[in-house]
C-alpha atoms as a PDB file:
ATOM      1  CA  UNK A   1      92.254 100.793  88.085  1.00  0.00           C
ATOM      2  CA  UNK A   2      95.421  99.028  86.552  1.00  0.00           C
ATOM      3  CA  UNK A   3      94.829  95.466  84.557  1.00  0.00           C
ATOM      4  CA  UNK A   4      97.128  93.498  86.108  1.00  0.00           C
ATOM      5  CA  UNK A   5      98.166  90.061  84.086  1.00  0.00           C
ATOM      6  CA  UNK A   6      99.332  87.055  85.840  1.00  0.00           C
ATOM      7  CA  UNK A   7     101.434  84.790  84.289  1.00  0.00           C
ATOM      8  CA  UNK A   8     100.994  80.926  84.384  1.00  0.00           C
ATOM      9  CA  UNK A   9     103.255  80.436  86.961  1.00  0.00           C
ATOM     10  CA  UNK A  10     101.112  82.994  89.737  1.00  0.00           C
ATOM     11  CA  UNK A  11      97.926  81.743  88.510  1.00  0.00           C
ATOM     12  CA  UNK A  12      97.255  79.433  91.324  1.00  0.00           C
ATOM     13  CA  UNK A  13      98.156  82.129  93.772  1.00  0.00           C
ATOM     14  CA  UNK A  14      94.951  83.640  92.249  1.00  0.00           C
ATOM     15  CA  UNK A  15      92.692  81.185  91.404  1.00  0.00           C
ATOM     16  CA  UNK A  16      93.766  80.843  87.869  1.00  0.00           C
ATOM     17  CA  UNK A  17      92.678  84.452  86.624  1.00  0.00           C
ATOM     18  CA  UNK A  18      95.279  85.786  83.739  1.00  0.00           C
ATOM     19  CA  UNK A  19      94.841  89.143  84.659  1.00  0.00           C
ATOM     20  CA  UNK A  20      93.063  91.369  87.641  1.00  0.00           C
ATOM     21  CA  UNK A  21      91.915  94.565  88.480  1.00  0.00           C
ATOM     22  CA  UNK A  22      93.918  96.736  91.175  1.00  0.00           C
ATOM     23  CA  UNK A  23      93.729  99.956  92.547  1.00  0.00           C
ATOM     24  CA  UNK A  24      97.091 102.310  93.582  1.00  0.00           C
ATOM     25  CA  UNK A  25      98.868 105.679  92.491  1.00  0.00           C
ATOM     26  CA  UNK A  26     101.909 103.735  92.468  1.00  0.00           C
ATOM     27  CA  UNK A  27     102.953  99.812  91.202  1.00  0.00           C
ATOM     28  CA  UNK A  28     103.612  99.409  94.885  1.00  0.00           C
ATOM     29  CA  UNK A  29     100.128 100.424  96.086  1.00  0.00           C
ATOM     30  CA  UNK A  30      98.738  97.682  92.916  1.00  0.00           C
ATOM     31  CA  UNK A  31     100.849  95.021  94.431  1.00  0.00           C
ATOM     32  CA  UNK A  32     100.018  95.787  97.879  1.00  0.00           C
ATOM     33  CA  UNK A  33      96.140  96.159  96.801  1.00  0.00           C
ATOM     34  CA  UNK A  34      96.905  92.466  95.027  1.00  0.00           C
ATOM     35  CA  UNK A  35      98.343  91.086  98.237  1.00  0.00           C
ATOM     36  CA  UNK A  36      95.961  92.186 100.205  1.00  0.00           C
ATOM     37  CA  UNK A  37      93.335  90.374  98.077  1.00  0.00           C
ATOM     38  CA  UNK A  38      95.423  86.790  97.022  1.00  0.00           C
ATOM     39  CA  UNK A  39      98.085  86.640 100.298  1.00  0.00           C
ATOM     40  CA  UNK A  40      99.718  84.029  98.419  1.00  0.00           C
ATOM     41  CA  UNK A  41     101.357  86.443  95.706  1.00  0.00           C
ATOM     42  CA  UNK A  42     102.952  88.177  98.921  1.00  0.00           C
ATOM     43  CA  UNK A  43     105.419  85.526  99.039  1.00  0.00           C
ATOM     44  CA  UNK A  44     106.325  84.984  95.427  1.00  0.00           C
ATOM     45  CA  UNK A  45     106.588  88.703  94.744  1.00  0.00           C
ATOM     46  CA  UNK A  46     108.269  90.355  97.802  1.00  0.00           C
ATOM     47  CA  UNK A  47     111.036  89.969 100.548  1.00  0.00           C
ATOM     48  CA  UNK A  48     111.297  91.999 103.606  1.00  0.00           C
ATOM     49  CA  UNK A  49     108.449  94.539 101.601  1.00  0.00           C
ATOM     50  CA  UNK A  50     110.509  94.684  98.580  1.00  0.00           C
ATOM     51  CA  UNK A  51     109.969  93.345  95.066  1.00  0.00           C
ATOM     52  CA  UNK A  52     112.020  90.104  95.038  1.00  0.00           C
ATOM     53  CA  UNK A  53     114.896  90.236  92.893  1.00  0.00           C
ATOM     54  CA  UNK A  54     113.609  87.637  90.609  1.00  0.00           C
ATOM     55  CA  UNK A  55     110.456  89.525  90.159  1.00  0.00           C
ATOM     56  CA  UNK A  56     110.186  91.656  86.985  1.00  0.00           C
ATOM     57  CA  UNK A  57     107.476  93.963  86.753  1.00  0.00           C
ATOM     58  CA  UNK A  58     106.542  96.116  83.345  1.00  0.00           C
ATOM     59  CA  UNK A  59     104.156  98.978  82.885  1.00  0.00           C
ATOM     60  CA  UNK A  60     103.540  99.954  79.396  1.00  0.00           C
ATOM     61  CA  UNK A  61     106.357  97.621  78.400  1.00  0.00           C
ATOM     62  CA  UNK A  62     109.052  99.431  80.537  1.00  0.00           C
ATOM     63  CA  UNK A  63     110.739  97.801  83.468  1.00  0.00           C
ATOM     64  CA  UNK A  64     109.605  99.768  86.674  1.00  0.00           C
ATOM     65  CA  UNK A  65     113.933  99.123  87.738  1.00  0.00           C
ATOM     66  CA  UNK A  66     114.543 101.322  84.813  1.00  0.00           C
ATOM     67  CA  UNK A  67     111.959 104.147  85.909  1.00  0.00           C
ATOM     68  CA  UNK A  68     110.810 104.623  89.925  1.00  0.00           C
ATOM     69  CA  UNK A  69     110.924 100.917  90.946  1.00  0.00           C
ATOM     70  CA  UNK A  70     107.764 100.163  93.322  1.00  0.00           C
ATOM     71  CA  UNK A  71     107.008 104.018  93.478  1.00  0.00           C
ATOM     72  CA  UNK A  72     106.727 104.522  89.691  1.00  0.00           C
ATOM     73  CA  UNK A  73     103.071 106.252  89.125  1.00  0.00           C
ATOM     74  CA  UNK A  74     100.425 104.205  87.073  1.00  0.00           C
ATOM     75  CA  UNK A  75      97.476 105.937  85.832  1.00  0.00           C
ATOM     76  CA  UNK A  76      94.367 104.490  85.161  1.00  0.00           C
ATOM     77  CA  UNK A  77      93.930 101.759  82.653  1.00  0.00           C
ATOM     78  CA  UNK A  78      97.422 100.909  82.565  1.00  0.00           C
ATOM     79  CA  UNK A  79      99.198  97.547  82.109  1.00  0.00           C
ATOM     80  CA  UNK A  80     101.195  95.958  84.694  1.00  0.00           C
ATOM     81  CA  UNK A  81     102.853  92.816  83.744  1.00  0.00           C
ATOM     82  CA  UNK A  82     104.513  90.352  86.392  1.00  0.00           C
ATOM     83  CA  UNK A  83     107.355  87.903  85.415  1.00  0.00           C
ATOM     84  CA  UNK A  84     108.901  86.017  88.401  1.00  0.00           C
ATOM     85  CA  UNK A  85     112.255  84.567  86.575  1.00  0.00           C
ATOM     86  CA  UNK A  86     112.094  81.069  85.648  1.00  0.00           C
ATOM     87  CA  UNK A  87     115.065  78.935  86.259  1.00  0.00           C
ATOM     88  CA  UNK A  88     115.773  75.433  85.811  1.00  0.00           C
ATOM     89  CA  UNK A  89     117.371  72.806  83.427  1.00  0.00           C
ATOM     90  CA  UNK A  90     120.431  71.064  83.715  1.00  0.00           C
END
């Protein structure tokens, strides 16, 4: 299984855990195994089955945009980090 953390901002969508278990061979099989769990994160992390643009995902510290996107293998133990982009200010 993959740790997954959560950042502050999905941590209602989750009932405020910082960081989950999921299963996949891929980060899209962890998100979809997330999804299936917490429906909520569905809608902050994807469109139309995609990640969302504003969605930034790491595994080991690399962006999955820079490797396989969603079909980038994870192996067992690894770290996947979600960032949804903050915006805001004046």
């Amino acid at each position: 299984m993959a740790a997954v953390r959560i950042p502050p901002a999905l941590r209602a969508e989750v009932g405020g855990a910082r960081e989950l278990e999921a299963r996949g061979d891929t980060v899209g099989d962890v998100i979809d195994d997330l999804v299936e769990r917490y429906p909520a994160l569905g809608g902050q992390l994807l469109q139309d089955g995609e990640l969302a643009s504003f969605v930034n995902v790491y595994l080991g510290g690399e962006d999955i945009r820079t490797r396989d996107g969603l079909e980038t293998p994870v192996r067992e133990s690894e770290n996947v980090i979600l960032l949804p982009a903050m915006a805001g200010g004046n």
